[in-house]
ModelCIF file with pLDDT and N, C-alpha, C, O atoms, coordinates in Angstrom:
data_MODEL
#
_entry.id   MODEL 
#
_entity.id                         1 
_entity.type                       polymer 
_entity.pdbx_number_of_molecules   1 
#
_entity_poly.entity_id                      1 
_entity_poly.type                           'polypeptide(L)' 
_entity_poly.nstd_linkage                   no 
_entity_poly.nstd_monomer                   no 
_entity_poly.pdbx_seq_one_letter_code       
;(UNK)(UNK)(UNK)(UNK)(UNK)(UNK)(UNK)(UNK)(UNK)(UNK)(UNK)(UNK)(UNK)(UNK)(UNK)(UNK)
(UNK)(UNK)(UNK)(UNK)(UNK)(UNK)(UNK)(UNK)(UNK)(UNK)(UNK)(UNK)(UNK)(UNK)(UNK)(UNK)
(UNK)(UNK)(UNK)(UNK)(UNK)(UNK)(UNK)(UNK)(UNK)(UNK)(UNK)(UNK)(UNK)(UNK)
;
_entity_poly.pdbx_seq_one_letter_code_can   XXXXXXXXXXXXXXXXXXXXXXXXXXXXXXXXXXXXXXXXXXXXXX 
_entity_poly.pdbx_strand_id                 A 
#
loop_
_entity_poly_seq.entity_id 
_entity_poly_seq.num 
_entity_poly_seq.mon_id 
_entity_poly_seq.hetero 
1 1  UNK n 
1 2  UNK n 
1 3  UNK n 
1 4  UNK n 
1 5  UNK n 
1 6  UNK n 
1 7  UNK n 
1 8  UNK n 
1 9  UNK n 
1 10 UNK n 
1 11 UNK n 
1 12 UNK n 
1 13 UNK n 
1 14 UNK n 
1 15 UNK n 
1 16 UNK n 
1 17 UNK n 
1 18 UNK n 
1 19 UNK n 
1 20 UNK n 
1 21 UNK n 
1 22 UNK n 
1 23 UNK n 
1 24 UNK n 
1 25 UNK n 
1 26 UNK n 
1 27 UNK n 
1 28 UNK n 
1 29 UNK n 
1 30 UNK n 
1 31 UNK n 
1 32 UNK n 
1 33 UNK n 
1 34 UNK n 
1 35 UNK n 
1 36 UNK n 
1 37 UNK n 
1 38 UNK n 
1 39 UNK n 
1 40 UNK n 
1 41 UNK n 
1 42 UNK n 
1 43 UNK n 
1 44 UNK n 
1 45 UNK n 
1 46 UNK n 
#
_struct_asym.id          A 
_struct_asym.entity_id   1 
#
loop_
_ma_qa_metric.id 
_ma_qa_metric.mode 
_ma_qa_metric.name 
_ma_qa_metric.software_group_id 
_ma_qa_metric.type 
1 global pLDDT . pLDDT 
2 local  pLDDT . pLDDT 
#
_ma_qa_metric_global.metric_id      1 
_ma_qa_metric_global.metric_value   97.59 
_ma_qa_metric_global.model_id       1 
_ma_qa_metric_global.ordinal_id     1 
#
loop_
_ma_qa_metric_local.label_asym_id 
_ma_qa_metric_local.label_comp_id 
_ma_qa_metric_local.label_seq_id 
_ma_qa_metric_local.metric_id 
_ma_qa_metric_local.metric_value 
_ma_qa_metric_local.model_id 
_ma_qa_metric_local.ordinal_id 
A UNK 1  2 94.00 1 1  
A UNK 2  2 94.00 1 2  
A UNK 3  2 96.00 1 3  
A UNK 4  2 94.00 1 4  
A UNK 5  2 96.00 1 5  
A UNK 6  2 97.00 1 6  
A UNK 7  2 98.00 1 7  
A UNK 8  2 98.00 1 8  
A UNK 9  2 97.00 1 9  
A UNK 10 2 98.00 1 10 
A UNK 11 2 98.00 1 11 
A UNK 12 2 98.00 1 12 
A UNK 13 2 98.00 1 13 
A UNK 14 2 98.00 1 14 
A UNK 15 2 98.00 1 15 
A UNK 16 2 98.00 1 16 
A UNK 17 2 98.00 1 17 
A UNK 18 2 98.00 1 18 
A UNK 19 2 98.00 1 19 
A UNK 20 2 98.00 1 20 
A UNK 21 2 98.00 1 21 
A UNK 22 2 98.00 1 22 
A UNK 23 2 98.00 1 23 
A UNK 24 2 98.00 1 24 
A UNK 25 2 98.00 1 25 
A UNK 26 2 98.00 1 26 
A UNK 27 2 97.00 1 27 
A UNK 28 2 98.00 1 28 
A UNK 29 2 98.00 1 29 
A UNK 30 2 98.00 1 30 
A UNK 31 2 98.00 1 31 
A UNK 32 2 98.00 1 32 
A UNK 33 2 98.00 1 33 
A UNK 34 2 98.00 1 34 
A UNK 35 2 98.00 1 35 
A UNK 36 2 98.00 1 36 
A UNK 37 2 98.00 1 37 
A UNK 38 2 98.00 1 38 
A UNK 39 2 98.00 1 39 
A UNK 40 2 98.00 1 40 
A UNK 41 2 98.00 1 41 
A UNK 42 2 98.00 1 42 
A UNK 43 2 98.00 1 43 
A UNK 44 2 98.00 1 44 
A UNK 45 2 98.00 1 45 
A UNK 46 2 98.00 1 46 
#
loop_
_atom_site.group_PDB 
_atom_site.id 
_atom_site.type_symbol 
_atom_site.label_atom_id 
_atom_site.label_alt_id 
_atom_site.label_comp_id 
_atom_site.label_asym_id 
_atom_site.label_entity_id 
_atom_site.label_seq_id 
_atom_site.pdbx_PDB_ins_code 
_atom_site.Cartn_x 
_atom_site.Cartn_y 
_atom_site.Cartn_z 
_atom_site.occupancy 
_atom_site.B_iso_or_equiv 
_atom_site.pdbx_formal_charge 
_atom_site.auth_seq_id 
_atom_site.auth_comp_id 
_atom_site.auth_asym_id 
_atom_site.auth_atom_id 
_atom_site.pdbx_PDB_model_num 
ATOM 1   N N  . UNK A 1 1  ? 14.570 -126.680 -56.270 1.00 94.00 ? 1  UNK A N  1 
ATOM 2   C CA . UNK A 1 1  ? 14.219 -125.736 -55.216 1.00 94.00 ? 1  UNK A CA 1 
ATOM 3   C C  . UNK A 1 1  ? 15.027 -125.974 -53.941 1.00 94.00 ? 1  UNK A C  1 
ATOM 4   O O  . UNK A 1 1  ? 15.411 -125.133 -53.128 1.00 94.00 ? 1  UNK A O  1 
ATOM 5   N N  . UNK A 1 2  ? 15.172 -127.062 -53.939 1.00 94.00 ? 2  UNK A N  1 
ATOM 6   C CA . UNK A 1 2  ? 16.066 -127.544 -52.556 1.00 94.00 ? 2  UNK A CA 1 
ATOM 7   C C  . UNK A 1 2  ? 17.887 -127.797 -52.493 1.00 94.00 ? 2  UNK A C  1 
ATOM 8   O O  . UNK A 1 2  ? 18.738 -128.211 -51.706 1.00 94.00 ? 2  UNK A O  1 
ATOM 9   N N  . UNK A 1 3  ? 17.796 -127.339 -53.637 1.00 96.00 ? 3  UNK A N  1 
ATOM 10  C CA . UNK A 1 3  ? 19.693 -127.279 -53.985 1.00 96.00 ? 3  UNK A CA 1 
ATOM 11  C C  . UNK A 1 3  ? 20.119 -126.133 -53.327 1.00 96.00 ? 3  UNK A C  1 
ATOM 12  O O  . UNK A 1 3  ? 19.538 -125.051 -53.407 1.00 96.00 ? 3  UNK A O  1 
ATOM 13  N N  . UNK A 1 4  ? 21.152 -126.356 -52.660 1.00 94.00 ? 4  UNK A N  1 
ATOM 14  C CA . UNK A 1 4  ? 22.040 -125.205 -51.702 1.00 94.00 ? 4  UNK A CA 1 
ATOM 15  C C  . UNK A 1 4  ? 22.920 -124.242 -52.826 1.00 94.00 ? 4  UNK A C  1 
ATOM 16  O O  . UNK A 1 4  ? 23.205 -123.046 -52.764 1.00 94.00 ? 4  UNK A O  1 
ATOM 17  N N  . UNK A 1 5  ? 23.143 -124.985 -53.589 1.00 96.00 ? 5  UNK A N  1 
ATOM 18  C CA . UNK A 1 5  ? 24.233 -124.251 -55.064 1.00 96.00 ? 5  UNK A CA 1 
ATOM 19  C C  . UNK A 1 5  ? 23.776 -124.578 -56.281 1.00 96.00 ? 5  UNK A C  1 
ATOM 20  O O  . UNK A 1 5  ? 23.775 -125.694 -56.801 1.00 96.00 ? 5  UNK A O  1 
ATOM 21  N N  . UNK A 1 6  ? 23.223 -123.127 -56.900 1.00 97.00 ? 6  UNK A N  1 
ATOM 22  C CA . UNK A 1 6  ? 22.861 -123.653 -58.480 1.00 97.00 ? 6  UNK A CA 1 
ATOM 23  C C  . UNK A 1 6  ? 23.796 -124.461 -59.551 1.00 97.00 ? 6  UNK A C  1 
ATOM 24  O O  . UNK A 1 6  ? 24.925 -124.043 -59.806 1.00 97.00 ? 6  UNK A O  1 
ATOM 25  N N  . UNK A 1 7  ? 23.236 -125.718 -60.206 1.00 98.00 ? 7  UNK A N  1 
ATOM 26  C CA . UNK A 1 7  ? 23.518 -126.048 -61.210 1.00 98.00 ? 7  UNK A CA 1 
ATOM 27  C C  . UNK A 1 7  ? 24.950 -125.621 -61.698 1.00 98.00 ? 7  UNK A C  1 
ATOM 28  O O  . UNK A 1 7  ? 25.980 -126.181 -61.321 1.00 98.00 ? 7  UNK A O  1 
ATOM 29  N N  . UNK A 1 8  ? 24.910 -124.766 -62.412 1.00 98.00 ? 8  UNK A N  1 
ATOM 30  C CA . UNK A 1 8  ? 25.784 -123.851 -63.159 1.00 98.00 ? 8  UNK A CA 1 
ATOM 31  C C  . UNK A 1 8  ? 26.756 -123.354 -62.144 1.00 98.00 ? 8  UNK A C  1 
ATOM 32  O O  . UNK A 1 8  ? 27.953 -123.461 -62.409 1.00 98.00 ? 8  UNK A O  1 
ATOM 33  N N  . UNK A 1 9  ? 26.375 -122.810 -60.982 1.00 97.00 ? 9  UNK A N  1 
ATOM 34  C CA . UNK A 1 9  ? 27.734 -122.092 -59.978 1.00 97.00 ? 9  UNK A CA 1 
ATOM 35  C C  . UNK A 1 9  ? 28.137 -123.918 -59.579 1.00 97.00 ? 9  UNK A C  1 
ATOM 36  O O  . UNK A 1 9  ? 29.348 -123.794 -59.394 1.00 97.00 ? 9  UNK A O  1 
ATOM 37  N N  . UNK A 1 10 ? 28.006 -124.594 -59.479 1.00 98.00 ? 10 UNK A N  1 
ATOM 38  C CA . UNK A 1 10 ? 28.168 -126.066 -58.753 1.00 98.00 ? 10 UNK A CA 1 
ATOM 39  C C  . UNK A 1 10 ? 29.786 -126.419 -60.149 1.00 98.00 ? 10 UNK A C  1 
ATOM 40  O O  . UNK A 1 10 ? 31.011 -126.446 -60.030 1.00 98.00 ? 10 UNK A O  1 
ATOM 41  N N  . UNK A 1 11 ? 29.111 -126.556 -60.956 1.00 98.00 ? 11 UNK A N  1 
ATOM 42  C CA . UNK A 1 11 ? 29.728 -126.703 -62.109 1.00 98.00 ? 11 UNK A CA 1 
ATOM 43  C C  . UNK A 1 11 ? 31.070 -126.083 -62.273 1.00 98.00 ? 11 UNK A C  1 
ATOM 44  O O  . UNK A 1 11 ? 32.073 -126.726 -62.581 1.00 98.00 ? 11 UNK A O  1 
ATOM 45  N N  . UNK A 1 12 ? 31.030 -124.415 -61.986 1.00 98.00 ? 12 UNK A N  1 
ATOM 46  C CA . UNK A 1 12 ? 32.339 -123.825 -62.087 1.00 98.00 ? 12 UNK A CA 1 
ATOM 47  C C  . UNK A 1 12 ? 33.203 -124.257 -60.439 1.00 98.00 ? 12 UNK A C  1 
ATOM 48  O O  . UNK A 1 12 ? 34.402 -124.310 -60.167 1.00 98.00 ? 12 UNK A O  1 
ATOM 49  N N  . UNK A 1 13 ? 32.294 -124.441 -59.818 1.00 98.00 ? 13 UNK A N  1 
ATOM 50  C CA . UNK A 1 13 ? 33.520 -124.710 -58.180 1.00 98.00 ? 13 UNK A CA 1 
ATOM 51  C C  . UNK A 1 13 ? 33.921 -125.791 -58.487 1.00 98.00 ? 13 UNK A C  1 
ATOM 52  O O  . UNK A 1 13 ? 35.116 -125.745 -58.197 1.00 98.00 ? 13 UNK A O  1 
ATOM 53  N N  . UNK A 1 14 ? 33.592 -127.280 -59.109 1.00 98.00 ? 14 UNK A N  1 
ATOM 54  C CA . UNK A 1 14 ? 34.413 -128.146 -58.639 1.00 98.00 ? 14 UNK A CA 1 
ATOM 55  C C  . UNK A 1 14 ? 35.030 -127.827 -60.123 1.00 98.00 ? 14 UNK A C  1 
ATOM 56  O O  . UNK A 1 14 ? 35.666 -128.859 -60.339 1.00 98.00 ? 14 UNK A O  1 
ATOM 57  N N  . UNK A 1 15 ? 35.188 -127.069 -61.156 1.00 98.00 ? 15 UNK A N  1 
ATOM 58  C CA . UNK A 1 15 ? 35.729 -127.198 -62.336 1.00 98.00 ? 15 UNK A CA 1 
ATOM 59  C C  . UNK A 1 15 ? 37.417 -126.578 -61.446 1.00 98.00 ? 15 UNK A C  1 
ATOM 60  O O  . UNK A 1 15 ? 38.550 -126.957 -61.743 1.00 98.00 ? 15 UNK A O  1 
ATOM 61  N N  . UNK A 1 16 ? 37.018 -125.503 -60.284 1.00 98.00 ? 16 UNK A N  1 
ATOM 62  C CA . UNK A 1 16 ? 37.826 -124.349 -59.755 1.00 98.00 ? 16 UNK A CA 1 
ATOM 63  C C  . UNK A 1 16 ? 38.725 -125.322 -58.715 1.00 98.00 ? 16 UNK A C  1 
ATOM 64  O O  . UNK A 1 16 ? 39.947 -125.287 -58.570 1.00 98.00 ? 16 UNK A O  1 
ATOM 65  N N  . UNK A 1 17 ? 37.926 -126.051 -58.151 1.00 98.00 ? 17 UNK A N  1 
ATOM 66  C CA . UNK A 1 17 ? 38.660 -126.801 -57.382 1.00 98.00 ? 17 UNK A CA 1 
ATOM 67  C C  . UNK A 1 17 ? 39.857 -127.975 -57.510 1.00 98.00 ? 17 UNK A C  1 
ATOM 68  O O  . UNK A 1 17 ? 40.953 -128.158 -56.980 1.00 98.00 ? 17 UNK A O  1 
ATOM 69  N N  . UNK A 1 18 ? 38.931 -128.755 -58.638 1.00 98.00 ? 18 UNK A N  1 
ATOM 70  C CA . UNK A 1 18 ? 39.703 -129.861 -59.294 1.00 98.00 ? 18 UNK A CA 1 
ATOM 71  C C  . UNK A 1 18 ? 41.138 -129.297 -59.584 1.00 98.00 ? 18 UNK A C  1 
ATOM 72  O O  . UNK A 1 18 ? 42.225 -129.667 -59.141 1.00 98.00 ? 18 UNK A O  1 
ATOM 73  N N  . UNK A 1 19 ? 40.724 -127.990 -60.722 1.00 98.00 ? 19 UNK A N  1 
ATOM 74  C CA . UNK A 1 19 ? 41.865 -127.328 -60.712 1.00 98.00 ? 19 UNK A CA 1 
ATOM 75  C C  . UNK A 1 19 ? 43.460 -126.992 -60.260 1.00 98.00 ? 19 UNK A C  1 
ATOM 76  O O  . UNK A 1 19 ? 44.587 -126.926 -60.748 1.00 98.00 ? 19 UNK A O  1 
ATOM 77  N N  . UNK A 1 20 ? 42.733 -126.824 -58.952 1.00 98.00 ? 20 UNK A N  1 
ATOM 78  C CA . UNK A 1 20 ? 43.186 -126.379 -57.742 1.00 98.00 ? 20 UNK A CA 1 
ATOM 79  C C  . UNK A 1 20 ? 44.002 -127.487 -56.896 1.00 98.00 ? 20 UNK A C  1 
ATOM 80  O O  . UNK A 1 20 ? 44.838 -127.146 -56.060 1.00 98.00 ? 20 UNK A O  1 
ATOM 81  N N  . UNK A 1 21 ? 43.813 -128.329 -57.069 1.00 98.00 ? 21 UNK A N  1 
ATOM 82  C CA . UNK A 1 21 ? 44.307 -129.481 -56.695 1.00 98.00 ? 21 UNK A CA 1 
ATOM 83  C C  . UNK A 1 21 ? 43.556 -130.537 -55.492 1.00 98.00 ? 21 UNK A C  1 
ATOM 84  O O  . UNK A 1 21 ? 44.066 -131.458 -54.854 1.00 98.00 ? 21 UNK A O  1 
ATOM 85  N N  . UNK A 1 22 ? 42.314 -130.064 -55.474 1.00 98.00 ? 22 UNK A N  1 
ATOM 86  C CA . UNK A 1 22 ? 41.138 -130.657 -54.110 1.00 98.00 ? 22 UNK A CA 1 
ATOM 87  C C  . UNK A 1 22 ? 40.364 -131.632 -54.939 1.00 98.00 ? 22 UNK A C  1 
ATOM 88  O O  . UNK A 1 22 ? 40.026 -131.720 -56.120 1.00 98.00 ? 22 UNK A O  1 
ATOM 89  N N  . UNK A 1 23 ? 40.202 -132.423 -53.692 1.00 98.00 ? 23 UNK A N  1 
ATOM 90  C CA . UNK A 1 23 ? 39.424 -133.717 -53.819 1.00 98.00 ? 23 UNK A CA 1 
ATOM 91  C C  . UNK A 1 23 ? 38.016 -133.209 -53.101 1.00 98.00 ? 23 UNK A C  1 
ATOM 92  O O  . UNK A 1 23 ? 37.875 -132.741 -51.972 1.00 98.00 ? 23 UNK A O  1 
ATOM 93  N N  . UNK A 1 24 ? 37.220 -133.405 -53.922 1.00 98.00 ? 24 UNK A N  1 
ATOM 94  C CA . UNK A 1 24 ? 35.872 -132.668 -53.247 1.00 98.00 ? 24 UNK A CA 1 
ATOM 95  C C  . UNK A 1 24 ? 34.765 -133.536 -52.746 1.00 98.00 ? 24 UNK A C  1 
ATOM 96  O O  . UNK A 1 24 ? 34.047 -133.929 -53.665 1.00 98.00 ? 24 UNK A O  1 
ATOM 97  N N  . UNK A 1 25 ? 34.437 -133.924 -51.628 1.00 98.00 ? 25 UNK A N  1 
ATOM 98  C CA . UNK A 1 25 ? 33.493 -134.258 -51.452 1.00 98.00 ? 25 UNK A CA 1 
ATOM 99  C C  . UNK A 1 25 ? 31.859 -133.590 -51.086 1.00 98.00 ? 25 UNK A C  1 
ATOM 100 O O  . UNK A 1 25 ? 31.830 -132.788 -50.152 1.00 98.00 ? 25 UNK A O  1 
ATOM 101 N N  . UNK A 1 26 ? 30.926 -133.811 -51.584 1.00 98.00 ? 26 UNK A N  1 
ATOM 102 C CA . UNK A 1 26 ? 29.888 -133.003 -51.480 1.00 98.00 ? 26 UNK A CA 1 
ATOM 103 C C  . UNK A 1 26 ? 28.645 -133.533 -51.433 1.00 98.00 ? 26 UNK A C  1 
ATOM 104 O O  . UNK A 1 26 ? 28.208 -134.453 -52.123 1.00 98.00 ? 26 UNK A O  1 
ATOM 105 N N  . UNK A 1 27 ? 27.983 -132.790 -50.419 1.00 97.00 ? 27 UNK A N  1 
ATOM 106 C CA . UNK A 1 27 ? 26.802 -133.422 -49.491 1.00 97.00 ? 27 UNK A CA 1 
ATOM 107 C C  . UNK A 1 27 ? 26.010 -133.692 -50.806 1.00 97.00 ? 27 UNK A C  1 
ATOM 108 O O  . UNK A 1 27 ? 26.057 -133.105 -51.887 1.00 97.00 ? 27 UNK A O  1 
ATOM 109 N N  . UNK A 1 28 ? 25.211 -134.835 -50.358 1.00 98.00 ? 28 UNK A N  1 
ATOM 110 C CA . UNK A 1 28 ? 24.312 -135.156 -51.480 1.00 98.00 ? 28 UNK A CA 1 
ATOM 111 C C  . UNK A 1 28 ? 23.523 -136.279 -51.155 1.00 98.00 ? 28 UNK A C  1 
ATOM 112 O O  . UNK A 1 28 ? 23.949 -137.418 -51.345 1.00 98.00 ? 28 UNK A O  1 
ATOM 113 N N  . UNK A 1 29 ? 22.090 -135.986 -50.547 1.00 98.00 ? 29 UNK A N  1 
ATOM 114 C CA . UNK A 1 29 ? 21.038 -137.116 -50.361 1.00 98.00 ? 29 UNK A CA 1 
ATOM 115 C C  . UNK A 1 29 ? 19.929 -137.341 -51.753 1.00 98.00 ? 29 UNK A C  1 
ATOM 116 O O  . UNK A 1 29 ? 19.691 -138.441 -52.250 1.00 98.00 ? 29 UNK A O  1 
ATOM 117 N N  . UNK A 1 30 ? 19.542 -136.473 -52.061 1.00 98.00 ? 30 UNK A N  1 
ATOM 118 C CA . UNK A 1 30 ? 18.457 -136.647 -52.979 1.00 98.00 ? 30 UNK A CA 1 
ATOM 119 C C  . UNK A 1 30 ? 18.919 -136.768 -54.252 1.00 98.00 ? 30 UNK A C  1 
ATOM 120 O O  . UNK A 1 30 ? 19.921 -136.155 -54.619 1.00 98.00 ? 30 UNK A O  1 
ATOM 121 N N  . UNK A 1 31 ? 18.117 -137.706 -55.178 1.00 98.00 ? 31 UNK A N  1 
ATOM 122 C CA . UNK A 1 31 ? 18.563 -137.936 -56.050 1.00 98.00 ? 31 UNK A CA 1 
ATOM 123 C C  . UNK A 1 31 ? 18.937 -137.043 -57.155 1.00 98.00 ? 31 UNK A C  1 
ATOM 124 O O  . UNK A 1 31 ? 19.731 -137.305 -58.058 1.00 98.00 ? 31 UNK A O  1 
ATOM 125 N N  . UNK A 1 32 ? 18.097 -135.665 -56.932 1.00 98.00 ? 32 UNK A N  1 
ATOM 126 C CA . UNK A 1 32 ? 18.581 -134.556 -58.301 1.00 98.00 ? 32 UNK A CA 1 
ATOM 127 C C  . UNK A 1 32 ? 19.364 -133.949 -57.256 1.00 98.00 ? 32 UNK A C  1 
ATOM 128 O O  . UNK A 1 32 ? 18.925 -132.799 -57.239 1.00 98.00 ? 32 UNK A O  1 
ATOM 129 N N  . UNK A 1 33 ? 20.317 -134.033 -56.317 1.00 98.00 ? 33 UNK A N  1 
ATOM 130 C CA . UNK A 1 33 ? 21.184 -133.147 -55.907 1.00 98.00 ? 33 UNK A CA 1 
ATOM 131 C C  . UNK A 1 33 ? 22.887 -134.279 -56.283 1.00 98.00 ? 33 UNK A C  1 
ATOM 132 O O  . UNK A 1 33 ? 23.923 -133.707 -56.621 1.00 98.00 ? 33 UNK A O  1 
ATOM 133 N N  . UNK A 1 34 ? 22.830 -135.667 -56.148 1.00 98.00 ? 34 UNK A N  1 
ATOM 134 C CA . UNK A 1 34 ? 23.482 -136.499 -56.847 1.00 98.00 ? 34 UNK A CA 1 
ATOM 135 C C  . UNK A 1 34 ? 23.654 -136.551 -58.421 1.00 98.00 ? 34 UNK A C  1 
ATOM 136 O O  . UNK A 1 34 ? 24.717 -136.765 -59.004 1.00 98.00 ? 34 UNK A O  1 
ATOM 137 N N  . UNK A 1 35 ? 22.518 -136.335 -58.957 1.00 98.00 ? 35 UNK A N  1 
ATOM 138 C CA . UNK A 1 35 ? 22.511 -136.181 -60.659 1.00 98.00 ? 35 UNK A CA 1 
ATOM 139 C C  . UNK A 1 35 ? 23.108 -134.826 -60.473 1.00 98.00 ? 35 UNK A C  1 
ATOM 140 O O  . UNK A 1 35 ? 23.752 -135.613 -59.779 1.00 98.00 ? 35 UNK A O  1 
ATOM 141 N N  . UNK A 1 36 ? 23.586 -133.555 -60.364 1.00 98.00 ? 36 UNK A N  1 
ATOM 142 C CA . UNK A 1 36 ? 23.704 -132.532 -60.251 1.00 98.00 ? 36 UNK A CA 1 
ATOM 143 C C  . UNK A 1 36 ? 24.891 -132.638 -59.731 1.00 98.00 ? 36 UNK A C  1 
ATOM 144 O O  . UNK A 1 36 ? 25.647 -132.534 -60.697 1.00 98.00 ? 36 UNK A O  1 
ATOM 145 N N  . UNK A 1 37 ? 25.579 -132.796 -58.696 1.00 98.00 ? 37 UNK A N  1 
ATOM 146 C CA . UNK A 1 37 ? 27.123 -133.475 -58.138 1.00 98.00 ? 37 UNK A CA 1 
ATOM 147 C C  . UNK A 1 37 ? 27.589 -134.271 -59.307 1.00 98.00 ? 37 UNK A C  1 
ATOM 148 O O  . UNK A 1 37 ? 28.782 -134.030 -59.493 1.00 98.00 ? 37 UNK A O  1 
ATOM 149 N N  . UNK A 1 38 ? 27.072 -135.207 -60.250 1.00 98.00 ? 38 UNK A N  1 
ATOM 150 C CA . UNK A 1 38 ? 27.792 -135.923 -60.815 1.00 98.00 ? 38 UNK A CA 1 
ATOM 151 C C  . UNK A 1 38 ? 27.818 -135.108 -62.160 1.00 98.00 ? 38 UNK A C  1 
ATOM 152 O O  . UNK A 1 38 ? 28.956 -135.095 -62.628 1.00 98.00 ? 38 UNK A O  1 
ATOM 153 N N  . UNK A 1 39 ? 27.048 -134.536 -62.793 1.00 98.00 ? 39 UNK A N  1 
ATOM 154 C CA . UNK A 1 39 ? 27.219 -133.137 -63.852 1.00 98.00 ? 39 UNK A CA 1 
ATOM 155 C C  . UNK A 1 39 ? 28.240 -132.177 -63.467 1.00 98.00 ? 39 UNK A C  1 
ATOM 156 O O  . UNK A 1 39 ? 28.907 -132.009 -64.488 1.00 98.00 ? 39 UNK A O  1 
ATOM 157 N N  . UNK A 1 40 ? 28.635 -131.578 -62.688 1.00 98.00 ? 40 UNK A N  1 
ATOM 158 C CA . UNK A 1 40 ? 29.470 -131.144 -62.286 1.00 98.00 ? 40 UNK A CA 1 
ATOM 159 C C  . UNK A 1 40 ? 31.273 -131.802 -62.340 1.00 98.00 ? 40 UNK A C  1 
ATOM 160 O O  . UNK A 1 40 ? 32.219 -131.161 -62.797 1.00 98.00 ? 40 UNK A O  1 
ATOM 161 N N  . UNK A 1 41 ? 31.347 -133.108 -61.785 1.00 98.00 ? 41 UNK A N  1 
ATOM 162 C CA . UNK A 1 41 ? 32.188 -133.786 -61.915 1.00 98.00 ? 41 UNK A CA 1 
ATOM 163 C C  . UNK A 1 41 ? 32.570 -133.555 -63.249 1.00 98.00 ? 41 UNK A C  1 
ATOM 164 O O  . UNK A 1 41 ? 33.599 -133.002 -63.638 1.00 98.00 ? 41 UNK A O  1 
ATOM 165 N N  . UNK A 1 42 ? 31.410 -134.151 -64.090 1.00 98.00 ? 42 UNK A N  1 
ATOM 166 C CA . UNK A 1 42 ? 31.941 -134.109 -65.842 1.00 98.00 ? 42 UNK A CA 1 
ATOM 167 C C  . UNK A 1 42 ? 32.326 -132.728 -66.248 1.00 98.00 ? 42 UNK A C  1 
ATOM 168 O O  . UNK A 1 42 ? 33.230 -132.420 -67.025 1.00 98.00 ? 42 UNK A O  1 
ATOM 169 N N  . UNK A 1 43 ? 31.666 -132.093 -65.731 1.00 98.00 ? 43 UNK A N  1 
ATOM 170 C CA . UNK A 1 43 ? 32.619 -130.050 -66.108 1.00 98.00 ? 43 UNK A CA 1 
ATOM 171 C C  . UNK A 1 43 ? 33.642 -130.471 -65.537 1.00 98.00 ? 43 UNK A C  1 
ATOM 172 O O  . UNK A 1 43 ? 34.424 -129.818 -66.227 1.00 98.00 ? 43 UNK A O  1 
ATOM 173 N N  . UNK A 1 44 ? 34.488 -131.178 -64.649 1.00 98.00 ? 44 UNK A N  1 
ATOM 174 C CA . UNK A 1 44 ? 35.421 -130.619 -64.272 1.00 98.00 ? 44 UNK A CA 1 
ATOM 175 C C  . UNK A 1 44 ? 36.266 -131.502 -65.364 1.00 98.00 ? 44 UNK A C  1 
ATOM 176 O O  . UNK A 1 44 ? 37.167 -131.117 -66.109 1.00 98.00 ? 44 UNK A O  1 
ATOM 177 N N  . UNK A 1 45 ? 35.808 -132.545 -65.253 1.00 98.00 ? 45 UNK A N  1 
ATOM 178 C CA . UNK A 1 45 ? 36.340 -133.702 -66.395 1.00 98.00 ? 45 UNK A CA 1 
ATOM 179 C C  . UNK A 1 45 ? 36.680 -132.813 -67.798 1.00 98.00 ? 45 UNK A C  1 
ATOM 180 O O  . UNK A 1 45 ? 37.771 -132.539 -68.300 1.00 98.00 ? 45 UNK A O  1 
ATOM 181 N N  . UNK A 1 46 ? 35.580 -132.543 -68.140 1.00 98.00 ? 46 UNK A N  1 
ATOM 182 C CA . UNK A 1 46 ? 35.570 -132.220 -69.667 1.00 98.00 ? 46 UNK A CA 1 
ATOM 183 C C  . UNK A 1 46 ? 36.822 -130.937 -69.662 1.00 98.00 ? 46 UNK A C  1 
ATOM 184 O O  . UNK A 1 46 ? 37.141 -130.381 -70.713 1.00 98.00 ? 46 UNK A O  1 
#
């Protein structure tokens, strides 16, 4: 409820970014907004 960017759209930006050639850093205090930043990472990975 408290995520600024769903799951899934989170997933395609840093997949878009990495891409892109950016180093992304992204706000992240709570622990399912960190589990969720680091899922993302692995989309961009994979």
């Amino acid at each position: 409820a408290m995520l600024l960017i769903a799951p899934d759209r989170l997933a395609q930006e840093l997949v878009r970014l990495d891409a892109a050639g950016f180093t992304v850093k992204m706000h992240a205090v709570g622990d399912r907004a960190i589990q969720v930043g680091l899922d993302a990472i692995a989309a961009a990975r994979a």
